[in-house]
Protein backbone atom coordinates (compact mmCIF):
# COMPACT_ATOMS: atom_id res chain seq x y z
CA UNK A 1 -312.96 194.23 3.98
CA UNK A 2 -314.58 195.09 7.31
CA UNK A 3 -315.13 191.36 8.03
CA UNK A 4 -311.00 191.08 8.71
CA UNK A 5 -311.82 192.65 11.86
CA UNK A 6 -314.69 190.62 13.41
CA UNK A 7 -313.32 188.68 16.45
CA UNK A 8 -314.26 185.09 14.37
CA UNK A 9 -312.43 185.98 11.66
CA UNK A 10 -308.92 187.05 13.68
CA UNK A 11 -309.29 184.06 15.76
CA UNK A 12 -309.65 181.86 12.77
CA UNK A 13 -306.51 183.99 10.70
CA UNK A 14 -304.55 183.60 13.82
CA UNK A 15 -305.39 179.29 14.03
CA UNK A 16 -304.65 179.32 10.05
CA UNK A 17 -301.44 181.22 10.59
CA UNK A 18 -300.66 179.08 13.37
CA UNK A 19 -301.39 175.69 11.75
CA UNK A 20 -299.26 176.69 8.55
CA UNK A 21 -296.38 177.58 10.64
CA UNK A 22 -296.29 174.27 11.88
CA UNK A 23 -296.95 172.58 8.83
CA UNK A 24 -293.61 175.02 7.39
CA UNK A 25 -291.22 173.87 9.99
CA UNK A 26 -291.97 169.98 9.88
CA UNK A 27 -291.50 170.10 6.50
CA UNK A 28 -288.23 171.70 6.94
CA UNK A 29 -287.16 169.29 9.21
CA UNK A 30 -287.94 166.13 7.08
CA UNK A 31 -286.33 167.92 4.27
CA UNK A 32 -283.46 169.05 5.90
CA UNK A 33 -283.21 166.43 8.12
CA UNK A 34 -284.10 163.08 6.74
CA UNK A 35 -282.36 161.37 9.73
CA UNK A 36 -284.34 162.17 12.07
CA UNK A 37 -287.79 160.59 10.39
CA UNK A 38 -285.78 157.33 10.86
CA UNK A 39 -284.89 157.69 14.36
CA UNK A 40 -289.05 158.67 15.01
CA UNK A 41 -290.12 155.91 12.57
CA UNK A 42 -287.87 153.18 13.95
């Protein structure tokens, strides 16, 4: 397990983490929100 704590691999957990938090909210907002991918769209 000792390559969790090369500096590559944290960077790359951190862009991962980063990327799927994004990915989590937009979804969130199309789902909860399906107004506002019309007023985007249109």
């Amino acid at each position: 397990m000792s390559f969790l704590f090369h500096r590559r691999t944290q960077k790359i957990a951190k862009i991962l983490w980063g990327v799927i938090a994004v990915l989590i909210i937009v979804s969130m907002v199309i789902f909860f929100a399906p107004g506002v991918t019309n007023i985007l769209l249109s």
